[in-house]
C-alpha atoms as a PDB file:
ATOM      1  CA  UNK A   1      95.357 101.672 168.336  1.00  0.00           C
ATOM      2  CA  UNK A   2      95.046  98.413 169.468  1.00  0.00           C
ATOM      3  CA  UNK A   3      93.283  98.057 172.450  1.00  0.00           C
ATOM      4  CA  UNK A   4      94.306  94.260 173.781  1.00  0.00           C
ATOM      5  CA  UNK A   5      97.838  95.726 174.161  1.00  0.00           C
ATOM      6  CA  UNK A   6      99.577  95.584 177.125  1.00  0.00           C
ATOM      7  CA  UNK A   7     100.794  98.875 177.540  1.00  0.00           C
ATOM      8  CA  UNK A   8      98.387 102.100 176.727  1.00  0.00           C
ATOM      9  CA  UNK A   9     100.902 105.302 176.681  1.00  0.00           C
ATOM     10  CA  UNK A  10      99.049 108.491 177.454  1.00  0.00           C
ATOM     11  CA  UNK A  11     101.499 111.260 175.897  1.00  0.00           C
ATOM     12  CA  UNK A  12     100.886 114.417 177.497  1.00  0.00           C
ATOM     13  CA  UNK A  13     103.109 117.448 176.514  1.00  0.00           C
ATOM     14  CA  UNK A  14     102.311 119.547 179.715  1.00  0.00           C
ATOM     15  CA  UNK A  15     104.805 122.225 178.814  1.00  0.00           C
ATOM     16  CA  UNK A  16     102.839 124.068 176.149  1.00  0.00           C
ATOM     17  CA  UNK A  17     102.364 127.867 176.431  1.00  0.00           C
ATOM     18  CA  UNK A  18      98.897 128.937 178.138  1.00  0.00           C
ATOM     19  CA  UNK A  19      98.489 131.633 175.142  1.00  0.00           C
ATOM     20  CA  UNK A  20      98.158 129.016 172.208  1.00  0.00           C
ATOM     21  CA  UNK A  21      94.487 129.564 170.817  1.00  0.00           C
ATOM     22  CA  UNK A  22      92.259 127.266 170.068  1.00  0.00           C
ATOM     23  CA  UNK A  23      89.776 127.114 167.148  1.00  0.00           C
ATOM     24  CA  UNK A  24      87.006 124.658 166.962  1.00  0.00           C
ATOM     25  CA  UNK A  25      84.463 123.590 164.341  1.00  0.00           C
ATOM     26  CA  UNK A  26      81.134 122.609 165.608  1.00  0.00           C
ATOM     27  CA  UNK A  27      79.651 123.160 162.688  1.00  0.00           C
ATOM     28  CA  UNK A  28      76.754 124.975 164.992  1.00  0.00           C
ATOM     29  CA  UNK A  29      76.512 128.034 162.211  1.00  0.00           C
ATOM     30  CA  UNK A  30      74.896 126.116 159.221  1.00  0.00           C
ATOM     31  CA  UNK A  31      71.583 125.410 158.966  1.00  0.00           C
ATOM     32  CA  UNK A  32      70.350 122.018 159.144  1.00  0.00           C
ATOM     33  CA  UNK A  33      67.444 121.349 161.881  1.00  0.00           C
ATOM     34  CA  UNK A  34      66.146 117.799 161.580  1.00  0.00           C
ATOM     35  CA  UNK A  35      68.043 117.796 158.061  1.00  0.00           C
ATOM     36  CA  UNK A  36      71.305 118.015 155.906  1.00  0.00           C
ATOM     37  CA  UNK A  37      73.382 119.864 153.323  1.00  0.00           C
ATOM     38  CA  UNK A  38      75.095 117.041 151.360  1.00  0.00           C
ATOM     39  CA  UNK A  39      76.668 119.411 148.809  1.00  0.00           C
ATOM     40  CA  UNK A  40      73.625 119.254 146.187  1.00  0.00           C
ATOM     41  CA  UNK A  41      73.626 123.100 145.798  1.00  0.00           C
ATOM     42  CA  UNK A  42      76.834 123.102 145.189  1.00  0.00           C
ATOM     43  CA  UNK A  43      77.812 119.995 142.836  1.00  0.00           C
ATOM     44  CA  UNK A  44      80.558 118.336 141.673  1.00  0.00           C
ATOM     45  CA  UNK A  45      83.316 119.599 144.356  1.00  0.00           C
ATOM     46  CA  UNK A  46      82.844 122.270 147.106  1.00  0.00           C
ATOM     47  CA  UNK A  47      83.968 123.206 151.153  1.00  0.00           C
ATOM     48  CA  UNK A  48      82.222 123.572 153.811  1.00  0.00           C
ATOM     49  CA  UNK A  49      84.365 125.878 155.783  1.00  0.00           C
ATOM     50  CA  UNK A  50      83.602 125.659 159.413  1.00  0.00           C
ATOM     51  CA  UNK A  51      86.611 127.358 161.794  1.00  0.00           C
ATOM     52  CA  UNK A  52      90.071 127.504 160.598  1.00  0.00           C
ATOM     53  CA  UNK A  53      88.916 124.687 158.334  1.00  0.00           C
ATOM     54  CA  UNK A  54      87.813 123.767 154.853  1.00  0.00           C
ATOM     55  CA  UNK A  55      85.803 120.145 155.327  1.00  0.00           C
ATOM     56  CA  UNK A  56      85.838 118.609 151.500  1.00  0.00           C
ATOM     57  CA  UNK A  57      82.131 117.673 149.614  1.00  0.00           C
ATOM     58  CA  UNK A  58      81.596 115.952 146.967  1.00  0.00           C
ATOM     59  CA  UNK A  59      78.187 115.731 145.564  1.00  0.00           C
ATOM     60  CA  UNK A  60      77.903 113.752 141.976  1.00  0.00           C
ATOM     61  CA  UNK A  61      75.264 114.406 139.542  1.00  0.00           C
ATOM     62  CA  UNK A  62      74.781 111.256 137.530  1.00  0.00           C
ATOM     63  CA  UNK A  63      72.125 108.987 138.442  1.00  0.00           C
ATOM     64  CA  UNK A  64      70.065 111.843 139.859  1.00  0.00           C
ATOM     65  CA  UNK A  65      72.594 112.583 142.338  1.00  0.00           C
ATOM     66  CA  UNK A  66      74.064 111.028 145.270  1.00  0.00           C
ATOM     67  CA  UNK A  67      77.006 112.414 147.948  1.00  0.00           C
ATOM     68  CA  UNK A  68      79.433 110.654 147.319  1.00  0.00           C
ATOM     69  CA  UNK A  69      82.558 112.172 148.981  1.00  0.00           C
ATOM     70  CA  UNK A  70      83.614 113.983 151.822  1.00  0.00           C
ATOM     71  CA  UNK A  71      81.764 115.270 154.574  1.00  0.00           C
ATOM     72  CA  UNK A  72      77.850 116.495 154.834  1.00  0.00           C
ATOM     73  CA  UNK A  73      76.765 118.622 157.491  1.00  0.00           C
ATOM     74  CA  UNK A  74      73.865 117.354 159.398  1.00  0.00           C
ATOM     75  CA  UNK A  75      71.174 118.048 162.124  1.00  0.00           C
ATOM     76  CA  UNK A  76      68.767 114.418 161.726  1.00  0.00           C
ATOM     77  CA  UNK A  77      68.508 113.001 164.935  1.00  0.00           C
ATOM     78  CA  UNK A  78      67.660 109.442 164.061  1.00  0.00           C
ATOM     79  CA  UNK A  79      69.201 106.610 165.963  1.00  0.00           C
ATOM     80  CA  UNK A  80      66.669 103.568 164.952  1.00  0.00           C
ATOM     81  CA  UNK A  81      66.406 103.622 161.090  1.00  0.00           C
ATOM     82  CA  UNK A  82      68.399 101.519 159.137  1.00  0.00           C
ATOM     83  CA  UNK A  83      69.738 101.034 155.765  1.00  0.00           C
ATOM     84  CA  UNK A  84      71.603 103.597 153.463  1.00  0.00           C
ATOM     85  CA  UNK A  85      67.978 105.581 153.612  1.00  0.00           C
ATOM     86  CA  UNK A  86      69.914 107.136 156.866  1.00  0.00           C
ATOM     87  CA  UNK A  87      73.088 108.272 155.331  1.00  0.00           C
ATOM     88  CA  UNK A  88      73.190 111.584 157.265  1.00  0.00           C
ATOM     89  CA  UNK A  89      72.057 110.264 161.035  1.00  0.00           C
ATOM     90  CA  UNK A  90      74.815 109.617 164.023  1.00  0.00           C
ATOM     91  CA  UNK A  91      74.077 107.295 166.518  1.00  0.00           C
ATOM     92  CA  UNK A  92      73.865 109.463 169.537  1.00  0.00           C
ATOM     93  CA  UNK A  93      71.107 111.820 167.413  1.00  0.00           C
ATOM     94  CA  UNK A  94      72.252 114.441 168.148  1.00  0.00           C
ATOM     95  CA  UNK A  95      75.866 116.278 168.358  1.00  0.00           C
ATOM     96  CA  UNK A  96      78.638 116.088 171.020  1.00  0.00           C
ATOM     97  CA  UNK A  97      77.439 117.596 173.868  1.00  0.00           C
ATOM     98  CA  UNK A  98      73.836 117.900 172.848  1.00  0.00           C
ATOM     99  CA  UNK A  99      75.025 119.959 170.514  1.00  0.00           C
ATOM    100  CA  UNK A 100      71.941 120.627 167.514  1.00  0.00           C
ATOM    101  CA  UNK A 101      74.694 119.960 164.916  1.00  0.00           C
ATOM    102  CA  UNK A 102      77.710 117.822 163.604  1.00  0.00           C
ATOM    103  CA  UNK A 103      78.843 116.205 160.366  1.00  0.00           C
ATOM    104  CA  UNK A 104      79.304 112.964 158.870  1.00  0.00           C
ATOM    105  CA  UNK A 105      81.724 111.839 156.813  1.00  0.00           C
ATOM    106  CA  UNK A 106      82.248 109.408 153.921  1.00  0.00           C
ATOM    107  CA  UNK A 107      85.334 107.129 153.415  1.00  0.00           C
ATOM    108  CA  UNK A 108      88.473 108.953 152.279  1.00  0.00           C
ATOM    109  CA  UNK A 109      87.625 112.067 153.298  1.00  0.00           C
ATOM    110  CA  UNK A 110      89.922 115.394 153.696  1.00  0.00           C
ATOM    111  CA  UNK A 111      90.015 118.661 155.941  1.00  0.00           C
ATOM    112  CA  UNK A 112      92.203 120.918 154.853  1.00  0.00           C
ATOM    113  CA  UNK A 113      93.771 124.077 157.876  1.00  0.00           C
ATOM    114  CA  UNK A 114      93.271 127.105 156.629  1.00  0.00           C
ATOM    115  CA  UNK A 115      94.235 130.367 158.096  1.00  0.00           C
ATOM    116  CA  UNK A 116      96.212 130.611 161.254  1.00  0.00           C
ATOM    117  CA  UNK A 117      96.139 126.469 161.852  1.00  0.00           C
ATOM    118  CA  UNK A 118      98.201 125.982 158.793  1.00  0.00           C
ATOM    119  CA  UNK A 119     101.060 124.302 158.987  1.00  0.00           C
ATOM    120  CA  UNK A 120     100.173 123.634 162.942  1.00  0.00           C
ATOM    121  CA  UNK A 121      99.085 120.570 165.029  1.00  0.00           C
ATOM    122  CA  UNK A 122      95.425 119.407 165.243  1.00  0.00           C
ATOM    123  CA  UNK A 123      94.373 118.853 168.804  1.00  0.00           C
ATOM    124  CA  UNK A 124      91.531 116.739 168.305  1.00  0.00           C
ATOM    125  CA  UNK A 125      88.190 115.909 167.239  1.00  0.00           C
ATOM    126  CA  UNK A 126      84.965 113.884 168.721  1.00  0.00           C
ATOM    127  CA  UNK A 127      84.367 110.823 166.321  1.00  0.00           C
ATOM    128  CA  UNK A 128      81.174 108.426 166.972  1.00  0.00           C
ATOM    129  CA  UNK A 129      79.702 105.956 164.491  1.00  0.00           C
ATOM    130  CA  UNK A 130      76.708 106.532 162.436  1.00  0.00           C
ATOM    131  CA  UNK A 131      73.487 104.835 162.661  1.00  0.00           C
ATOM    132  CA  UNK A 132      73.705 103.304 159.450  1.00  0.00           C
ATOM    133  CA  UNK A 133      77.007 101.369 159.858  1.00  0.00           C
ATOM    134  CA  UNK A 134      75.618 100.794 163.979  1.00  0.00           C
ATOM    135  CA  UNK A 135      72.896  98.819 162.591  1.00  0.00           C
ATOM    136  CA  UNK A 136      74.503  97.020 159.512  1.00  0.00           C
ATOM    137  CA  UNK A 137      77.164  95.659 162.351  1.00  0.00           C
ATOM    138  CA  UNK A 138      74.267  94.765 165.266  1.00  0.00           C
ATOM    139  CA  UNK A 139      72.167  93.330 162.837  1.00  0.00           C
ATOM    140  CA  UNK A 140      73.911  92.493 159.217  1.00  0.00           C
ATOM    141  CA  UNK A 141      71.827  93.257 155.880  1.00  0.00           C
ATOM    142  CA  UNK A 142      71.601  92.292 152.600  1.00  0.00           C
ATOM    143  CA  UNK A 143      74.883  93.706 151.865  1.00  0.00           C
ATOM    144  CA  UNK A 144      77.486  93.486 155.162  1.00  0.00           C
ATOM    145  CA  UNK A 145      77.622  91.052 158.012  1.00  0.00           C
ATOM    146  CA  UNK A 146      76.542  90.984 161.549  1.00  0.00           C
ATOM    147  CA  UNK A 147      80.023  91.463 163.722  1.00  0.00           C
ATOM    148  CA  UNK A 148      80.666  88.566 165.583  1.00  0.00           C
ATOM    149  CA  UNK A 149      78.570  85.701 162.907  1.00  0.00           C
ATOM    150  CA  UNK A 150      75.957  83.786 164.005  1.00  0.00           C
ATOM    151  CA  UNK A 151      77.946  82.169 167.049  1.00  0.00           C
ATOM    152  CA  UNK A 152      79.910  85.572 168.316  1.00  0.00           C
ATOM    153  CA  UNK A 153      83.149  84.373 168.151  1.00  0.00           C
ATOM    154  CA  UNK A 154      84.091  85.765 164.312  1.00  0.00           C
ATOM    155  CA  UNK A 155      87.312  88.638 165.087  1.00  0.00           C
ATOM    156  CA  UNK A 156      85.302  91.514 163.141  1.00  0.00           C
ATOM    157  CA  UNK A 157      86.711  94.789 163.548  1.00  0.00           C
ATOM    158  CA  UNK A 158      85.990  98.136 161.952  1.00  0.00           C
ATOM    159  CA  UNK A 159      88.601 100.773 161.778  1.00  0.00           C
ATOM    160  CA  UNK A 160      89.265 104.431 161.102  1.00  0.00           C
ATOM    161  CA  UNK A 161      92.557 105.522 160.412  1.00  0.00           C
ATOM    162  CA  UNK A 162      93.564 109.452 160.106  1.00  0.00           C
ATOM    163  CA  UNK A 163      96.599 110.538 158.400  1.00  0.00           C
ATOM    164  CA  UNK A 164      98.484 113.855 158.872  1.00  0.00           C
ATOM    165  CA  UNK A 165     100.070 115.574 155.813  1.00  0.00           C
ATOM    166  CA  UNK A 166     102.200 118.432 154.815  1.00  0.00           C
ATOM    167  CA  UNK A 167     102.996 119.440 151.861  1.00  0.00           C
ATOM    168  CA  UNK A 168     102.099 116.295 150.530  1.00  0.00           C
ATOM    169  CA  UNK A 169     104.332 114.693 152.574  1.00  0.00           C
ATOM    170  CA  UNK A 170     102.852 112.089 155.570  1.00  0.00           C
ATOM    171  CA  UNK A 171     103.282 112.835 158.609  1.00  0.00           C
ATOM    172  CA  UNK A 172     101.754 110.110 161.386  1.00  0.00           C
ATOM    173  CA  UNK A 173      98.853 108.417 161.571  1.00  0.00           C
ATOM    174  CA  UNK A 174      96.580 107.581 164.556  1.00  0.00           C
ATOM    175  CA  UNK A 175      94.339 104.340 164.615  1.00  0.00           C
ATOM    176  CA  UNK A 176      90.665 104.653 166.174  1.00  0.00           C
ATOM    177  CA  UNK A 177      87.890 101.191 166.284  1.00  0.00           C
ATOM    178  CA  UNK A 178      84.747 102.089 165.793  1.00  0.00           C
ATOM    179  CA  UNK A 179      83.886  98.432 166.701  1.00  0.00           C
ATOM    180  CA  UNK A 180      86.272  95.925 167.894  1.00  0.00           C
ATOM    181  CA  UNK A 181      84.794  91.830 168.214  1.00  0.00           C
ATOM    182  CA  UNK A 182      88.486  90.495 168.525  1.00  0.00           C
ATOM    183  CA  UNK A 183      88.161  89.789 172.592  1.00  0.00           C
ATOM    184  CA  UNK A 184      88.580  86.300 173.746  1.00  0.00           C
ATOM    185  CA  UNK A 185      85.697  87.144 176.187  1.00  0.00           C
ATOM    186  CA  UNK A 186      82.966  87.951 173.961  1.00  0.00           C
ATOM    187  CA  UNK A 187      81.700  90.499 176.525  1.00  0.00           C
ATOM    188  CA  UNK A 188      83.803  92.936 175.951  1.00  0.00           C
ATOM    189  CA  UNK A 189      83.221  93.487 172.098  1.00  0.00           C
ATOM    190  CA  UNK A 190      81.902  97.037 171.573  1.00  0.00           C
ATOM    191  CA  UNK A 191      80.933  99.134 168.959  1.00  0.00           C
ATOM    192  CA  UNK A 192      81.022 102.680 169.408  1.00  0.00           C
ATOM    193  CA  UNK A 193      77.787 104.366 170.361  1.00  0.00           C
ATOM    194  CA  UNK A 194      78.702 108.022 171.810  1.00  0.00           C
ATOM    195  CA  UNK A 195      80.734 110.464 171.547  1.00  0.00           C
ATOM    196  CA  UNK A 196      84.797 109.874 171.799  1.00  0.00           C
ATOM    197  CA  UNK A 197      87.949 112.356 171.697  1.00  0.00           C
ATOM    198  CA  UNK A 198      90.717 111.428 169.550  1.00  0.00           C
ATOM    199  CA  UNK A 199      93.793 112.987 170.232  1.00  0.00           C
ATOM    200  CA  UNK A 200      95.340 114.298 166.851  1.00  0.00           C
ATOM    201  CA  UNK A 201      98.527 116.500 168.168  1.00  0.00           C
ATOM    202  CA  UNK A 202     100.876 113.574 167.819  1.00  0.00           C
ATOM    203  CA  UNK A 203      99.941 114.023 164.375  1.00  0.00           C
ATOM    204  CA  UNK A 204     102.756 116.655 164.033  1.00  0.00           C
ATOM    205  CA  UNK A 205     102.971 119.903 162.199  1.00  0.00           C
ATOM    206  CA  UNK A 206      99.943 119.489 159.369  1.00  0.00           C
ATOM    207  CA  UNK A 207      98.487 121.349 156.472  1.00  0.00           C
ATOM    208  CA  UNK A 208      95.602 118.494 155.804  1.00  0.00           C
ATOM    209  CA  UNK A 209      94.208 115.508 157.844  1.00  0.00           C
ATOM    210  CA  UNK A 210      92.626 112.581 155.669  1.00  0.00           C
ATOM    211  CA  UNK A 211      90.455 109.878 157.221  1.00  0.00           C
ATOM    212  CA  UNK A 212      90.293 106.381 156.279  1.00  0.00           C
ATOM    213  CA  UNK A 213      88.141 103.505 157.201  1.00  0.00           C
ATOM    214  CA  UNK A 214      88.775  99.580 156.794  1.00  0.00           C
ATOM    215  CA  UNK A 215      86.905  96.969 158.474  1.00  0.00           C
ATOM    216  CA  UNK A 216      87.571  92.925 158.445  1.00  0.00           C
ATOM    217  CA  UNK A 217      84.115  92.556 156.317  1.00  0.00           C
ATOM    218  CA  UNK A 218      85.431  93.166 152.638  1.00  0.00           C
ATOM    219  CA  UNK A 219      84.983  91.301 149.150  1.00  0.00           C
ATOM    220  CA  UNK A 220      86.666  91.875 145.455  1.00  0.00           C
ATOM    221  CA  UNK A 221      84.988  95.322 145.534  1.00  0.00           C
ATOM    222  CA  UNK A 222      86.424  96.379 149.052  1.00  0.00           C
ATOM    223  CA  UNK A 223      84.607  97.397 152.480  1.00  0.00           C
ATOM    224  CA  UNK A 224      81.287  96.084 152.842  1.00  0.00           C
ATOM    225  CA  UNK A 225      80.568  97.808 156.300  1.00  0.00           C
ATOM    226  CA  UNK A 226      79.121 100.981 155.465  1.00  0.00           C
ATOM    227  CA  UNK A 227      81.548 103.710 155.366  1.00  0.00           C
ATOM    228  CA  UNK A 228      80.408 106.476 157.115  1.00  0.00           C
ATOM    229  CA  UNK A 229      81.063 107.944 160.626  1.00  0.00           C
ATOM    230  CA  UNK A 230      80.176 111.604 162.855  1.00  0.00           C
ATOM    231  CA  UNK A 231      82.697 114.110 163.445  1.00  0.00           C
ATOM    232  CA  UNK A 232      82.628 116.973 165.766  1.00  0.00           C
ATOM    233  CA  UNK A 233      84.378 119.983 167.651  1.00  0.00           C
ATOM    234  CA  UNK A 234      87.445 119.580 165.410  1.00  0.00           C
ATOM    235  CA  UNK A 235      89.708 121.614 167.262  1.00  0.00           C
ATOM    236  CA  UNK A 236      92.990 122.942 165.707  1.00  0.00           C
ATOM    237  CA  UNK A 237      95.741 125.054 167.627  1.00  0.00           C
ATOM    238  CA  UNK A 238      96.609 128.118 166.329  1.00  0.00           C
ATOM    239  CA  UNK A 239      98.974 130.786 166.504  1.00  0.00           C
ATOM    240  CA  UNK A 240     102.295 130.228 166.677  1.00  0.00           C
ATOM    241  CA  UNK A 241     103.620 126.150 166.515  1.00  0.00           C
ATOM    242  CA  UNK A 242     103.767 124.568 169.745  1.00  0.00           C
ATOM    243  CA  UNK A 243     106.558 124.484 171.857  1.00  0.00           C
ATOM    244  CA  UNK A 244     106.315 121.145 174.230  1.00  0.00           C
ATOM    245  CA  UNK A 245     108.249 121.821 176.981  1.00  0.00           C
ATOM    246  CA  UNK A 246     109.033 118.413 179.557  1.00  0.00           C
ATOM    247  CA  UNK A 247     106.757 115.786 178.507  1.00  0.00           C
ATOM    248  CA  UNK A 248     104.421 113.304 181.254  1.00  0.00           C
ATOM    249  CA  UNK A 249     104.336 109.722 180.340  1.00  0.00           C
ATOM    250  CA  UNK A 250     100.929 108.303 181.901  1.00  0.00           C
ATOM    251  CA  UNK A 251     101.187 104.495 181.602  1.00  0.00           C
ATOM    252  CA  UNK A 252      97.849 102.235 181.833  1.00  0.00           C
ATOM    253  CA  UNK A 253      98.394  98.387 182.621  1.00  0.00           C
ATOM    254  CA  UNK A 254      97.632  95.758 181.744  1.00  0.00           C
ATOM    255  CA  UNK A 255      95.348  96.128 179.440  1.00  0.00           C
ATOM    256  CA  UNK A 256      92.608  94.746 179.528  1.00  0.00           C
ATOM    257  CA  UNK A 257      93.420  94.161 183.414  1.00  0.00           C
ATOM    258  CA  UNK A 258      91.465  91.690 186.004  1.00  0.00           C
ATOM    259  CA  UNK A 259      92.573  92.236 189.175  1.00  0.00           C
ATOM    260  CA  UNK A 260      95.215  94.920 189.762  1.00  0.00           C
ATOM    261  CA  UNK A 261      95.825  98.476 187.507  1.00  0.00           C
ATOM    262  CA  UNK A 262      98.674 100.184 187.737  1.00  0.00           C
ATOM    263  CA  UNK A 263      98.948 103.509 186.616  1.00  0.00           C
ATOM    264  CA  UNK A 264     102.594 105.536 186.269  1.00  0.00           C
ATOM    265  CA  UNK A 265     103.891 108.635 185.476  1.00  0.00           C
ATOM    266  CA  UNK A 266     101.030 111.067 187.405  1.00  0.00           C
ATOM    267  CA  UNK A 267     103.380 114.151 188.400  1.00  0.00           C
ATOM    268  CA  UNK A 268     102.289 117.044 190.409  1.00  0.00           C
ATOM    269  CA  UNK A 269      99.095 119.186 189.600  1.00  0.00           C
ATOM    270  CA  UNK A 270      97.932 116.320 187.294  1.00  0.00           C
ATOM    271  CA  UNK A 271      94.249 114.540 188.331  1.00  0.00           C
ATOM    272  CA  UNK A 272      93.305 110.936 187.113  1.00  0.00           C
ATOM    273  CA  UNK A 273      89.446 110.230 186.803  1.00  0.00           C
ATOM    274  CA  UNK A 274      88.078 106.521 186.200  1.00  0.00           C
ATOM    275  CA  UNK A 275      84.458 106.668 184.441  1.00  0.00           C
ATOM    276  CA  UNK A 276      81.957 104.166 183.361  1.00  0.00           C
ATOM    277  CA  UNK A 277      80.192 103.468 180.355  1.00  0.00           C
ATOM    278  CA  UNK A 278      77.259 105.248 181.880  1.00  0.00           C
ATOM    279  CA  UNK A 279      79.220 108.218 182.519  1.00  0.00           C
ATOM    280  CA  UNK A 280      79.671 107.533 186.573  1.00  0.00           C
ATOM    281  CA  UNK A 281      83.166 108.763 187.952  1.00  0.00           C
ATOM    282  CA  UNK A 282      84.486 105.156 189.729  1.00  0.00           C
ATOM    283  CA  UNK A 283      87.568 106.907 190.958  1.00  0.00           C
ATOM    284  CA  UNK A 284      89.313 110.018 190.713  1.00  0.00           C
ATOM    285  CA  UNK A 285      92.665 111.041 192.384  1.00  0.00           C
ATOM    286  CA  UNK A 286      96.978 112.207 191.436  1.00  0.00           C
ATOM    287  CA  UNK A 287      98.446 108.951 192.630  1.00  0.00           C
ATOM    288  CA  UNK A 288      97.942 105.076 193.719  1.00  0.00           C
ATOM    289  CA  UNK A 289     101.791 103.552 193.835  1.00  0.00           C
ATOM    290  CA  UNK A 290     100.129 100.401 194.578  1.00  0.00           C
ATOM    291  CA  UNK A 291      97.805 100.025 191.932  1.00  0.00           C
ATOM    292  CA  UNK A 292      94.153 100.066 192.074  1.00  0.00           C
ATOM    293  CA  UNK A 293      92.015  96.896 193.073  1.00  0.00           C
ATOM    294  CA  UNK A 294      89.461  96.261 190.040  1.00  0.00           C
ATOM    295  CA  UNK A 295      88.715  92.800 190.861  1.00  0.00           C
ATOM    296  CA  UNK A 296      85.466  93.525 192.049  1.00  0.00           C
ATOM    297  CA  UNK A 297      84.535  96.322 189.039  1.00  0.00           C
ATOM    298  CA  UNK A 298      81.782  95.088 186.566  1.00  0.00           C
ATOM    299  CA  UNK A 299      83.675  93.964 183.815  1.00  0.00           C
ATOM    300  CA  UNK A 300      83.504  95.915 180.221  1.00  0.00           C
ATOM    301  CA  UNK A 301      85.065  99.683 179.303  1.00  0.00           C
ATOM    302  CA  UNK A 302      86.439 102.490 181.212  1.00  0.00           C
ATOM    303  CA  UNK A 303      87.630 105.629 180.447  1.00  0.00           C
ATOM    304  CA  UNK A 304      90.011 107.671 181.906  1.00  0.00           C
ATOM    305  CA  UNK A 305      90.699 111.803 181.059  1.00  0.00           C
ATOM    306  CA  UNK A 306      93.854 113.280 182.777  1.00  0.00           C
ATOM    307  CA  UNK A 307      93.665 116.425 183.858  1.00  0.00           C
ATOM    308  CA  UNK A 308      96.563 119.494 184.762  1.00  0.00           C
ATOM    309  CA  UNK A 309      96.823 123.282 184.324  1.00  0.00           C
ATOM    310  CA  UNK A 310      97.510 123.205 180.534  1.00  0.00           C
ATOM    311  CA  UNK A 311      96.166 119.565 179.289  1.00  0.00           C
ATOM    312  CA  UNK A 312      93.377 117.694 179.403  1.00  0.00           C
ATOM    313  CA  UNK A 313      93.235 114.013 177.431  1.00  0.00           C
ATOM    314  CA  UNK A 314      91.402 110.691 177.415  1.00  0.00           C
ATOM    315  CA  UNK A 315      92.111 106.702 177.011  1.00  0.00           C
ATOM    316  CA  UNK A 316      90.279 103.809 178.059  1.00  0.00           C
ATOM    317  CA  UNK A 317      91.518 100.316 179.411  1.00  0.00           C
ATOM    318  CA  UNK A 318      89.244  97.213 179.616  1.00  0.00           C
ATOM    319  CA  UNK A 319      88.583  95.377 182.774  1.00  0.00           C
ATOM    320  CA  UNK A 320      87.693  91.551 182.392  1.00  0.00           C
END
C-alpha cells in the first residue's frame, strides 16, 4: 500500500463469530538457538510444517550447497553484521515479541494451509526486514545501492507483495514497504526495523499465500536489494469460513497530515490508540468529531491498532 495516499481505509469486519479458532506459527518448536535450519538435511525440496501450515525450503546442492528458496527457520540474533555472510539474521535479533525464534524468507516464497485453514482466510502475519537487506539499503555494497544516493533525494523503495491463491486461481494481493525513500521531506523515509502486522484476511478464501519482493534498485539480472525478509506468528483462522457480519470503515486523513487528523467511522465498543516509534501511546480514545491537533507532534511515523470485542488491527499515518 502506498503510504503518501490520501485516504488509509482500515477494513474491520466486526461481525465475525467469537468461536472461529485461531492457529498460529511461531515457529517456537524447532530447534535453532543462536542458529538455523536452512533445509541442508533435507535437500533439494522439503516443508517445514509449523501450525496449520507447510512453509516451502529449498536447499540446492551444487556448488557445495546454498538455500536458495523458501523459508529457513532461524534463532541468530545478529543485528550489526553485514553482507550475505548473515543470510539467516532479522533486524530486531530476535523474534516478535522477544520471541527465541522466527523465520526468514527468500524471494518467491510459498506457505501452503494445511488442515483445518484450508480453503480459509489468513489473518495475518508479523513481517520485519532482515539485517542483511537493512544494511545493504543504510549503507550500499559492492552489489546494491544506498537508498536515497549520495544526496538523499533518489525515490528508492523496496517492496513485498503477498498474493492469495486457490486452486491456482489468484485471489488479492496486499502491498507492504519494507523501506520507502519516496517522501518529499526526506525525514520521513524509513526502512523497517521491528516488528509489523500485516493484515492478510482481505486476502479472501485461500489454499496458498506466495510472497514477492521488488525494489526500485534492479539491473538486466533483476533485484539488486537483497531479497530476504523475517516472518512471524502467521496466524490462519480455522474452522468453519468466516461469516462477516456489518462491516466498520475506520478512515485515516490526510495522510501524511500536518496539522489536523481526522479519523471516521469509530462505532460503539471500538478503542483508537495513537503510538510512537518508540512504542509510547500519544493518544488513545472511541471518538474525536473534530479531529485531532498534531501540529505540535514530532514529525515522522505513527501507528494506530483499533481495538473492539472481536477485532483487533493496525495502520500507520505519517505526520510532517
Amino acid at each position: 500500500m502506498n503510504y503518501k495516499s490520501i485516504l488509509f481505509t482500515l477494513i474491520l469486519a466486526i461481525g465475525l463469530a467469537k468461536t472461529q479458532a485461531q492457529t498460529v506459527s511461531d515457529f517456537e518448536s524447532f530447534a535453532v538457538t543462536d542458529t538455523f535450519l536452512n533445509g541442508s538435511i533435507n535437500p533439494l525440496g522439503y516443508n517445514f510444517i509449523d501450525g496449520n501450515v507447510a512453509f516451502e525450503n529449498y536447499y540446492d546442492t551444487s556448488f557445495g550447497g546454498y538455500w536458495s528458496g523458501g523459508f529457513a527457520i532461524s534463532g541468530v540474533k545478529d543485528s550489526t553484521t553485514a553482507g550475505s555472510g548473515n543470510l539467516y539474521g532479522c533486524f530486531p535479533a530476535e523474534g516478535q515479541g522477544g520471541s527465541a525464534n522466527y523465520a526468514m524468507s527468500n524471494n518467491y516464497s510459498k506457505a501452503i494451509l494445511q488442515g483445518n485453514a484450508s480453503g480459509k482466510k489468513v489473518d495475518g502475519v508479523h513481517i520485519t526486514n532482515g539485517t542483511f537487506a537493512v544494511r545493504s539499503m543504510e549503507n550500499g555494497d559492492n552489489f546494491a545501492k544506498k537508498f536515497g544516493g549520495p544526496s538523499g533525494n533518489d525515490p528508492d523503495w523496496f517492496k513485498l507483495e503477498i498474493f492469495g491463491q486457490t486452486g491456482g486461481q489468484f485471489t488479492d494481493t496486499v502491498e507492504f514497504y519494507l523501506a520507502d525513500y519516496r517522501f518529499s521531506d526526506n525525514s520521513l523515509d524509513y526502512i523497517v526495523r521491528d516488528w509489523q502486522w500485516v493484515d492478510l484476511k482481505t486476502l479472501g478464501d485461500v489454499d496458498t499465500v506466495l510472497f514477492y519482493l521488488s525494489s526500485s534498485d534492479t539491473n538486466s539480472w533483476g533485484i539488486k536489494t537483497p531479497a530476504f525478509f523475517a516472518i512471524d506468528n502467521f496466524t490462519t483462522l480455522d474452522g468453519l469460513s468466516l461469516k462477516e457480519g456489518s462491516e466498520q470503515i475506520v478512515s485515516v486523513y490526510p495522510n501524511p497530515v500536518s496539522k489536523t487528523l481526522f479519523i471516521n467511522g469509530l462505532k460503539e465498543n471500538t478503542n483508537l490508540e495513537i503510538i510512537d516509534v518508540c512504542g509510547k501511546n500519544v493518544w488513545s480514545g472511541s471518538s474525536f468529531e473534530n479531529g485531532l491537533d498534531v501540529s505540535n507532534w514530532e514529525k515522522g511515523m505513527y501507528f494506530f491498532k483499533a481495538n473492539s470485542i472481536n477485532f483487533t488491527s493496525t495502520g500507520r499515518f505519517i505526520v510532517q
